[in-house]
C-alpha atoms as a PDB file:
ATOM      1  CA  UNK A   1      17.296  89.453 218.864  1.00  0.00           C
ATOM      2  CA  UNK A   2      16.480  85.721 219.575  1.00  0.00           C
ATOM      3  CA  UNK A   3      15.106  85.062 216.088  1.00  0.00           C
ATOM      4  CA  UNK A   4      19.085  86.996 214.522  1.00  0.00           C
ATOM      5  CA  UNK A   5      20.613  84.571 216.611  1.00  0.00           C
ATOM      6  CA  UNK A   6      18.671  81.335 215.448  1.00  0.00           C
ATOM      7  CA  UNK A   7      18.942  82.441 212.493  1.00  0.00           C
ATOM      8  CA  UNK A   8      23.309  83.071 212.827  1.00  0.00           C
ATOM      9  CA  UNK A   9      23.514  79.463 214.764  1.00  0.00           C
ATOM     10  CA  UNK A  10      21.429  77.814 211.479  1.00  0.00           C
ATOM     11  CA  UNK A  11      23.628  78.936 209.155  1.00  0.00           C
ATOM     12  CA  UNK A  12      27.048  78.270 211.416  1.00  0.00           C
ATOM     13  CA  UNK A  13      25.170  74.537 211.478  1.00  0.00           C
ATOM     14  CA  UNK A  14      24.986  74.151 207.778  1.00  0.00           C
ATOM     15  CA  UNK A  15      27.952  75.060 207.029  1.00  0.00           C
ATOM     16  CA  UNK A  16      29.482  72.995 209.625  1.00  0.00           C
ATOM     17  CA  UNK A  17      28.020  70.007 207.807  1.00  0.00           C
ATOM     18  CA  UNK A  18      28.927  71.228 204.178  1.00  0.00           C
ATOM     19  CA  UNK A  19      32.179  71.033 205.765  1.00  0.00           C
ATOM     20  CA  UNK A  20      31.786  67.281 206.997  1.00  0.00           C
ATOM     21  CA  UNK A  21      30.428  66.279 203.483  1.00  0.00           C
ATOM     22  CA  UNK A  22      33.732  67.405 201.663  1.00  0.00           C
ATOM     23  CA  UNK A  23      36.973  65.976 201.474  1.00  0.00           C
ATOM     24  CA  UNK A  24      39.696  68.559 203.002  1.00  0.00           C
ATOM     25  CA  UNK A  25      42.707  69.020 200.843  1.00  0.00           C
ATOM     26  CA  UNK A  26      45.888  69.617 202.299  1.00  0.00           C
ATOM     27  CA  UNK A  27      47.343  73.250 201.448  1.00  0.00           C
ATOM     28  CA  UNK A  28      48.653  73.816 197.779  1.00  0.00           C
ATOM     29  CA  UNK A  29      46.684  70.369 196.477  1.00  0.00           C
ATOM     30  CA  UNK A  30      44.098  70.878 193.665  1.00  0.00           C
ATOM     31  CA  UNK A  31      40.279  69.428 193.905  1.00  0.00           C
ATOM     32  CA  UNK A  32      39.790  67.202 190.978  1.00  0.00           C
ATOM     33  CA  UNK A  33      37.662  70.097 189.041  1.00  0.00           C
ATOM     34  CA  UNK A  34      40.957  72.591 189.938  1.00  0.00           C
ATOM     35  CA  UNK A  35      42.738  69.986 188.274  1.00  0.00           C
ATOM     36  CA  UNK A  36      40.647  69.621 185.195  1.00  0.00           C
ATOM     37  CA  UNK A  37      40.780  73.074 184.615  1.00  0.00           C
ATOM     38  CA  UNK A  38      44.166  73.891 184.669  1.00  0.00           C
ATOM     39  CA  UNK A  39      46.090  74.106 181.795  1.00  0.00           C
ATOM     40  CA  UNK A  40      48.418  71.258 180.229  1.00  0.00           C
ATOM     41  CA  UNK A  41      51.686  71.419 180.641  1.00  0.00           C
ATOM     42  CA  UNK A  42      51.500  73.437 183.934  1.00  0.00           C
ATOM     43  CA  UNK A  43      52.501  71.744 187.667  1.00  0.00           C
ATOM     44  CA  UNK A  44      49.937  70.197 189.541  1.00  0.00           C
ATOM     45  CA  UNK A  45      49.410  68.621 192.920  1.00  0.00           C
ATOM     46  CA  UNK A  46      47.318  66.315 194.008  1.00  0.00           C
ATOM     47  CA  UNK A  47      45.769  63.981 196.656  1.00  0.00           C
ATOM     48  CA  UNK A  48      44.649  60.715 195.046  1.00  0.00           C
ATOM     49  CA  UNK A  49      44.049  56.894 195.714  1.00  0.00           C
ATOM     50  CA  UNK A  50      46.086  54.217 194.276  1.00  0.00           C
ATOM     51  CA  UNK A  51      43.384  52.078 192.280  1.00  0.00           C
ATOM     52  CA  UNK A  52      45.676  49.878 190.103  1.00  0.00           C
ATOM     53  CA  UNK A  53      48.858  49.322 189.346  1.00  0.00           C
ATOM     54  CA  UNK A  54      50.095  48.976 185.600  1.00  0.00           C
ATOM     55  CA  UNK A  55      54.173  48.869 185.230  1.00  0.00           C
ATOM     56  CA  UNK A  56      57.194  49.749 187.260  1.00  0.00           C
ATOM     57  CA  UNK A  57      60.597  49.914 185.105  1.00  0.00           C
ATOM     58  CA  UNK A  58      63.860  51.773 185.921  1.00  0.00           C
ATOM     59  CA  UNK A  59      62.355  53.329 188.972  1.00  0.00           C
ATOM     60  CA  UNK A  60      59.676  54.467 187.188  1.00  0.00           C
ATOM     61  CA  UNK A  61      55.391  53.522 188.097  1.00  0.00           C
ATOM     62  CA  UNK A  62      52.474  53.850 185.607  1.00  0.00           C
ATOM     63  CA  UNK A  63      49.156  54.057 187.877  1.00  0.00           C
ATOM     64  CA  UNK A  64      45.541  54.608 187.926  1.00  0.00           C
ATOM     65  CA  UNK A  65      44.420  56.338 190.797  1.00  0.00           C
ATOM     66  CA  UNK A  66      41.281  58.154 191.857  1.00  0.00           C
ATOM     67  CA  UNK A  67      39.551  60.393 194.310  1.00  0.00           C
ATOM     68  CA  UNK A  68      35.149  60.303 194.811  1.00  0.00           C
ATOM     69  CA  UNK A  69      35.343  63.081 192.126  1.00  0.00           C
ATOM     70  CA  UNK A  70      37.750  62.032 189.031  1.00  0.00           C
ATOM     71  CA  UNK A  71      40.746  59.782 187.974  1.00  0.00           C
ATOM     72  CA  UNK A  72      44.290  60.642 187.481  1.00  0.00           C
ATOM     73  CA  UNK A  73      46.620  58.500 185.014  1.00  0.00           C
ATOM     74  CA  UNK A  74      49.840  58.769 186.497  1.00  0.00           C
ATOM     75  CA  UNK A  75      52.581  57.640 183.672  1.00  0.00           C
ATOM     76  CA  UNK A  76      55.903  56.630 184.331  1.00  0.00           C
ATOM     77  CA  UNK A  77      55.798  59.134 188.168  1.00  0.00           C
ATOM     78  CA  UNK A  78      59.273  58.545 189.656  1.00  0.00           C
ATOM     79  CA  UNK A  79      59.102  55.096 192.095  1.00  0.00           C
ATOM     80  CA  UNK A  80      61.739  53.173 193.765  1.00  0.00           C
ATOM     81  CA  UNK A  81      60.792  49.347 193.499  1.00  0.00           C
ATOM     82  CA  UNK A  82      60.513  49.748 197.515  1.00  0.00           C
ATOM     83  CA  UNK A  83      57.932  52.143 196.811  1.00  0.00           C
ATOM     84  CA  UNK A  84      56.245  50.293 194.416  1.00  0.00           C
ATOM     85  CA  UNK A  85      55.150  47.695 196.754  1.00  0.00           C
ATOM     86  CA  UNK A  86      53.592  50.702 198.954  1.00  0.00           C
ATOM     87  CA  UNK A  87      51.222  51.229 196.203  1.00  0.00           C
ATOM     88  CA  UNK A  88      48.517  49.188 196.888  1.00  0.00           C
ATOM     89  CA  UNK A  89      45.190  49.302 196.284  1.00  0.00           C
ATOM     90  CA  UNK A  90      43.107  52.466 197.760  1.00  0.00           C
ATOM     91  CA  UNK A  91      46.771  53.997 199.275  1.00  0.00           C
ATOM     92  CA  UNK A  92      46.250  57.783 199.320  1.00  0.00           C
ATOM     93  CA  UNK A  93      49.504  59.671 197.734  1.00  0.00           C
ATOM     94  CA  UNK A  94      50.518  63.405 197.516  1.00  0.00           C
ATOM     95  CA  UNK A  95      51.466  63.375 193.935  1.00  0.00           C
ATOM     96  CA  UNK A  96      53.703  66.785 191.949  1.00  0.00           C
ATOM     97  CA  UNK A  97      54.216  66.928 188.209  1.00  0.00           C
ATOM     98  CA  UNK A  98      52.983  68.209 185.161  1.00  0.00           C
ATOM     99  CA  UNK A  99      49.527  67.977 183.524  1.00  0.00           C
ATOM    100  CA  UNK A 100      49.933  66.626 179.985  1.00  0.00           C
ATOM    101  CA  UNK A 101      48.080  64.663 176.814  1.00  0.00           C
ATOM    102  CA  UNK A 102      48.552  62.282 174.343  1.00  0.00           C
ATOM    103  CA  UNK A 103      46.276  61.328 171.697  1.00  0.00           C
ATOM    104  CA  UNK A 104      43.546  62.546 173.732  1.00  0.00           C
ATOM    105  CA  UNK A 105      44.911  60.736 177.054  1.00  0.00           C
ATOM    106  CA  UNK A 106      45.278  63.672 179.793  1.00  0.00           C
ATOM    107  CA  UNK A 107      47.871  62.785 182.355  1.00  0.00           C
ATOM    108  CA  UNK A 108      50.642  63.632 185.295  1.00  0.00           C
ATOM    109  CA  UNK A 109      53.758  62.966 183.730  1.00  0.00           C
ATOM    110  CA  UNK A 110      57.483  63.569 185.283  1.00  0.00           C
ATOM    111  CA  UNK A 111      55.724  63.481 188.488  1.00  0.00           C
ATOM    112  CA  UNK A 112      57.164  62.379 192.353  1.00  0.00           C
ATOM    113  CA  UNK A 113      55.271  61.313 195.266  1.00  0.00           C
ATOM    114  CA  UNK A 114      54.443  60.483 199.141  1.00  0.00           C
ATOM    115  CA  UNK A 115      52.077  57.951 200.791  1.00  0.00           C
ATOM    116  CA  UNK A 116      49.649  59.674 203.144  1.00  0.00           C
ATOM    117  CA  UNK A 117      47.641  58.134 205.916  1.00  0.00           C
ATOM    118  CA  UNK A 118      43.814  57.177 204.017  1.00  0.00           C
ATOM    119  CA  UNK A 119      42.435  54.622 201.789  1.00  0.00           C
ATOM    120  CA  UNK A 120      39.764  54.901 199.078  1.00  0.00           C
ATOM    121  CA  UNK A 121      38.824  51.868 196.753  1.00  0.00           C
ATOM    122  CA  UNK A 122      36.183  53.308 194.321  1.00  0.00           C
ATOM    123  CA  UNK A 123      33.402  50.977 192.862  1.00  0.00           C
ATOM    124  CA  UNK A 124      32.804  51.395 189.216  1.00  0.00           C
ATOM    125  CA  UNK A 125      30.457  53.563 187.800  1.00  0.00           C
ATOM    126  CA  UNK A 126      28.108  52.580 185.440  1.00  0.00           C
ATOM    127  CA  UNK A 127      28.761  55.019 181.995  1.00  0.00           C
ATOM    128  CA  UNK A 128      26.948  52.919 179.471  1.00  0.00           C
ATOM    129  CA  UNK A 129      24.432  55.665 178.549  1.00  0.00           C
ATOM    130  CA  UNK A 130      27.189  58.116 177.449  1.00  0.00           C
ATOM    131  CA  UNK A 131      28.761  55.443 174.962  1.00  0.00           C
ATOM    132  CA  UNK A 132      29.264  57.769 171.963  1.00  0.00           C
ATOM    133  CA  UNK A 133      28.242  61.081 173.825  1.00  0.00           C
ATOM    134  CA  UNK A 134      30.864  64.076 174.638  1.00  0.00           C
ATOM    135  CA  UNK A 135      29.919  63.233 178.400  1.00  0.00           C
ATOM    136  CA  UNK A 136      31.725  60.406 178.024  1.00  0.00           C
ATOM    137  CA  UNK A 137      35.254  61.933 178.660  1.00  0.00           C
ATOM    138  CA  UNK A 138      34.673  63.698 181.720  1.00  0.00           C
ATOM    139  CA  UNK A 139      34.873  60.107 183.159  1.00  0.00           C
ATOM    140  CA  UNK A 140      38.498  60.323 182.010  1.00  0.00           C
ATOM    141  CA  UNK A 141      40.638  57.762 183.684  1.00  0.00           C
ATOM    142  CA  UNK A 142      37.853  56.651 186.444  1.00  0.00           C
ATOM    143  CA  UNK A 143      36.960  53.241 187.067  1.00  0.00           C
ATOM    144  CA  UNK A 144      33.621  52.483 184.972  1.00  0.00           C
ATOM    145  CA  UNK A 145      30.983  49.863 183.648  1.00  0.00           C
ATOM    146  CA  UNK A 146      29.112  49.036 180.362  1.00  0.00           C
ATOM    147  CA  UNK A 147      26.334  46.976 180.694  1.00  0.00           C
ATOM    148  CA  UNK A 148      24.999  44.045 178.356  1.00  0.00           C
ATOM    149  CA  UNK A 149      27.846  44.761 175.290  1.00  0.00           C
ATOM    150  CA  UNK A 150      27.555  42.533 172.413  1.00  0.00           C
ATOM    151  CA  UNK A 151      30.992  41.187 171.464  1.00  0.00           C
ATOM    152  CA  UNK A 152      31.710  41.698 167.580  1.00  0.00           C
ATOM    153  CA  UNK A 153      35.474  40.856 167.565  1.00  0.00           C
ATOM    154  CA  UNK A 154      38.322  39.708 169.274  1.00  0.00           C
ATOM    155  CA  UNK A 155      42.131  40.235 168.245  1.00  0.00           C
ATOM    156  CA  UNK A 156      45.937  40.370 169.487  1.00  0.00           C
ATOM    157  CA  UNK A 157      48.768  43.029 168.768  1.00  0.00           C
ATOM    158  CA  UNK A 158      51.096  41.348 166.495  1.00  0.00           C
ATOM    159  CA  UNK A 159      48.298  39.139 165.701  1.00  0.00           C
ATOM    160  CA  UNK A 160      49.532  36.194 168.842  1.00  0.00           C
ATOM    161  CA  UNK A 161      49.026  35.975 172.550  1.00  0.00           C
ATOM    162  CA  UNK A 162      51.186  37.095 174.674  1.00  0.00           C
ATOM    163  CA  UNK A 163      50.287  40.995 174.182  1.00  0.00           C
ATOM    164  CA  UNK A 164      47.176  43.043 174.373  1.00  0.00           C
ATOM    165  CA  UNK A 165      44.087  41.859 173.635  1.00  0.00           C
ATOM    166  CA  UNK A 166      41.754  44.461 170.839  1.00  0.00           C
ATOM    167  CA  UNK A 167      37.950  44.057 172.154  1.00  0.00           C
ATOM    168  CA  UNK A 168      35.271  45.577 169.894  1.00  0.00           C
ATOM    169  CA  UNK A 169      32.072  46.084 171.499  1.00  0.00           C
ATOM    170  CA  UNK A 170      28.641  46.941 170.557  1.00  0.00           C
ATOM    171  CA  UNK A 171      25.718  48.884 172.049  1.00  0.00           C
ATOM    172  CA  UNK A 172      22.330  49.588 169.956  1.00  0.00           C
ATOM    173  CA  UNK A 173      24.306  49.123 166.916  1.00  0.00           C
ATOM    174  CA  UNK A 174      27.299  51.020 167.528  1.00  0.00           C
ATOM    175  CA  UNK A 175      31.114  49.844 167.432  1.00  0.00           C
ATOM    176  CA  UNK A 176      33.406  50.310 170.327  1.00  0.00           C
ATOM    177  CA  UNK A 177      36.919  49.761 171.085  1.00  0.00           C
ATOM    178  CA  UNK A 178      38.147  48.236 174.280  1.00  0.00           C
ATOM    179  CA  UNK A 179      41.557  46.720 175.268  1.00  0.00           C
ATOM    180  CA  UNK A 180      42.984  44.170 178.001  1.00  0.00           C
ATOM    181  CA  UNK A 181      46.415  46.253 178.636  1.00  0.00           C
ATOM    182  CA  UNK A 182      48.737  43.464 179.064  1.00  0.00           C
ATOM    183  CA  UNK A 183      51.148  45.588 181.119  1.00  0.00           C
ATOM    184  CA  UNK A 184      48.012  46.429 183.596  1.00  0.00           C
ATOM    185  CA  UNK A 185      46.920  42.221 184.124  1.00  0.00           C
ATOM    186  CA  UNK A 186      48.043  40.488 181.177  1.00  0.00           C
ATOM    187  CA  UNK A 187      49.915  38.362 184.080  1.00  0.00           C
ATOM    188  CA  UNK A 188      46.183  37.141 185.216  1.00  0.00           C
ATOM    189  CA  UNK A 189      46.109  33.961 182.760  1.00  0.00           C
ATOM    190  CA  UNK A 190      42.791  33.125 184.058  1.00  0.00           C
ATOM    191  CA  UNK A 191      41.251  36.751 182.582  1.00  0.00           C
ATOM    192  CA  UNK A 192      43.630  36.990 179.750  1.00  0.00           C
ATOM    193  CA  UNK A 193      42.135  33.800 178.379  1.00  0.00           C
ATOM    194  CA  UNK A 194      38.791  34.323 179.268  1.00  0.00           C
ATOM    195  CA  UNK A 195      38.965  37.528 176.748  1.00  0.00           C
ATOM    196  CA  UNK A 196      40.774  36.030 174.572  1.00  0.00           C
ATOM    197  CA  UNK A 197      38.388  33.953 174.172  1.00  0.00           C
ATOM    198  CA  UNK A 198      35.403  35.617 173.841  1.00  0.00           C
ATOM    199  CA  UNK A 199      33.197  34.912 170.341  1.00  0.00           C
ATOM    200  CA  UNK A 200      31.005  36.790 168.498  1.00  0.00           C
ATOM    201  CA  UNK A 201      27.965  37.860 169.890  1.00  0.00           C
ATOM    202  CA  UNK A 202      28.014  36.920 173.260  1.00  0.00           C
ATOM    203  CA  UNK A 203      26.645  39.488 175.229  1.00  0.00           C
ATOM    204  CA  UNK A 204      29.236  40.890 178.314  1.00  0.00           C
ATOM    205  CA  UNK A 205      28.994  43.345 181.432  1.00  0.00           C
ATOM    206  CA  UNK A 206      32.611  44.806 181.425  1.00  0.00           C
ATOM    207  CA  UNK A 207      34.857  47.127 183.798  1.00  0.00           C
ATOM    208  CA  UNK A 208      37.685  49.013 183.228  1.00  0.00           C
ATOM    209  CA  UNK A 209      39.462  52.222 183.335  1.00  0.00           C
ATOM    210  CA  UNK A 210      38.422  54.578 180.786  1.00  0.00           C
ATOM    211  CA  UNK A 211      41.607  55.457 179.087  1.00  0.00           C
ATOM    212  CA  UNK A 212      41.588  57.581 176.046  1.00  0.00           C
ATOM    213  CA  UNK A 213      43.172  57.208 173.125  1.00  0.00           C
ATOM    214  CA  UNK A 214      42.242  59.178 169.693  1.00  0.00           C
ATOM    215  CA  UNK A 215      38.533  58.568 171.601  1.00  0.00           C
ATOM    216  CA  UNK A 216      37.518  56.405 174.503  1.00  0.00           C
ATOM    217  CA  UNK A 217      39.753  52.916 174.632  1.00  0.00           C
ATOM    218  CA  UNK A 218      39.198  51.512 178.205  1.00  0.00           C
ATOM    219  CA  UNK A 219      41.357  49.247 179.643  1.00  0.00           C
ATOM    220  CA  UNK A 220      39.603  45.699 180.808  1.00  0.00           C
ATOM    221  CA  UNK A 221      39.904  44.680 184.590  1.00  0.00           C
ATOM    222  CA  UNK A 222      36.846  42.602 184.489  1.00  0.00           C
ATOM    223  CA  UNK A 223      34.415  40.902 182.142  1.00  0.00           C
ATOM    224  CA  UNK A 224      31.117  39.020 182.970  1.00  0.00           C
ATOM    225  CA  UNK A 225      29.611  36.776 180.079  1.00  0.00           C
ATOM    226  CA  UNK A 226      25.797  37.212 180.501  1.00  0.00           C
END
C-alpha cells in the first residue's frame, strides 16, 4: 500500500512541475504549434508579445510579436493611435483574426486586440546553420541571428536612400537576401547608414526578423561589422 501511494504522490509531483514549466493559455487561445497547424484562412487566437513595432496608418498596426515557442506577423491588426503607444516592447496581447499568406509570408490579418498583464522580450536565436535548409522556415517570423556573413552587395528600392535597403549575404558560398524595412527603423539614421554603407566583403553578425518572402528575406534590426 505504501509503495501505490509513493508511487501516486511521484507522479502527482511531476506533473505538478510539467505544469510550472509551461506557459498557461487562457481558454479558446491556440499554443504556437495549434497555431501552425491550423489551416489558412481560418480564425485564430492568440497570446503573444509585442517584439517590434513596424507601421501604424488609418488605425491600423503592422507588428512582430512572439511567444518562447514561435513568431506571429501581425499585418495591418485594427489599432487606435492610443493603442499604438501601448504596444511596446515585450507587452503581452490577446490577438483574433484570420491566419493567412503571401508569397510565402504566413500571417494574422483583419485581426483586433487587448493588452494583457505580462511581458516577454525574446533574445535572438542563432539560425545560421539552417541558411538554405527547409528548417529554416519553421523560424517563421521569430527574432534570429546569422553569424560571420560576408557582405556581397548593397542596394536601395528605387535605386536612392530614403527607402529600403537590399542586403545580399553570403555563407560558405551561398547568396542570401536580407532587407532593412524602412517602415520597421528606417527612422534610425544612425543604422540606416551604417547598412547603407556596408562594402563588399566585410564580414557581419546580423539580427532580424525572419520574414518570408518567395523564400527567407529577414528584416535587419541590427548589424555588427566583425
Amino acid at each position: 500500500m505504501k509503495r501505490i501511494l509513493a508511487l501516486v504522490l511521484a507522479a502527482t509531483m511531476v506533473l505538478a512541475f510539467a505544469g510550472c514549466g509551461a506557459e498557461k493559455k487562457g481558454e479558446g487561445v491556440l499554443t504556437y504549434a495549434e497555431y501552425d497547424a491550423a489551416a489558412l484562412d481560418t480564425q485564430v487566437t492568440v497570446e503573444t508579445y509585442v517584439q517590434a513595432k513596424q507601421s501604424w496608418w488609418d488605425n491600423k498596426a503592422t507588428v512582430y510579436t512572439q511567444d518562447k515557442d514561435g513568431g506571429y506577423f501581425l499585418y495591418n491588426m485594427t489599432c487606435s493611435e492610443a493603442d499604438y503607444e501601448k504596444l511596446t516592447p515585450g507587452a503581452k496581447i490577446k490577438v483574433t483574426g484570420y491566419k493567412s499568406e503571401w508569397s510565402g509570408e504566413v500571417e494574422i490579418v483583419d485581426a483586433t486586440f487587448e493588452v494583457e498583464n505580462g511581458n516577454y522580450v525574446a533574445k535572438p536565436e542563432d539560425v545560421t546553420s539552417l541558411l538554405g535548409k527547409d528548417e529554416l522556415i519553421k523560424k517563421q517570423n521569430k527574432l534570429v541571428s546569422f553569424k560571420d556573413m560576408t557582405v556581397v552587395n548593397v542596394s536601395y528600392k528605387n535605386d536612392e536612400p530614403g527607402d529600403d535597403i537590399y542586403v545580399t549575404l553570403s555563407k560558405d558560398g551561398n547568396n542570401y537576401d536580407f532587407c532593412l524595412e524602412y517602415y520597421l527603423n528606417g527612422s534610425d539614421e544612425a543604422f540606416y547608414n551604417t547598412v547603407g554603407g556596408l562594402t563588399a566583403g566585410t564580414v557581419v553578425d546580423v539580427e532580424g526578423f525572419l520574414y518570408w518572402y518567395e523564400g527567407a528575406n529577414p528584416h535587419i534590426t541590427k548589424v555588427t561589422v566583425k
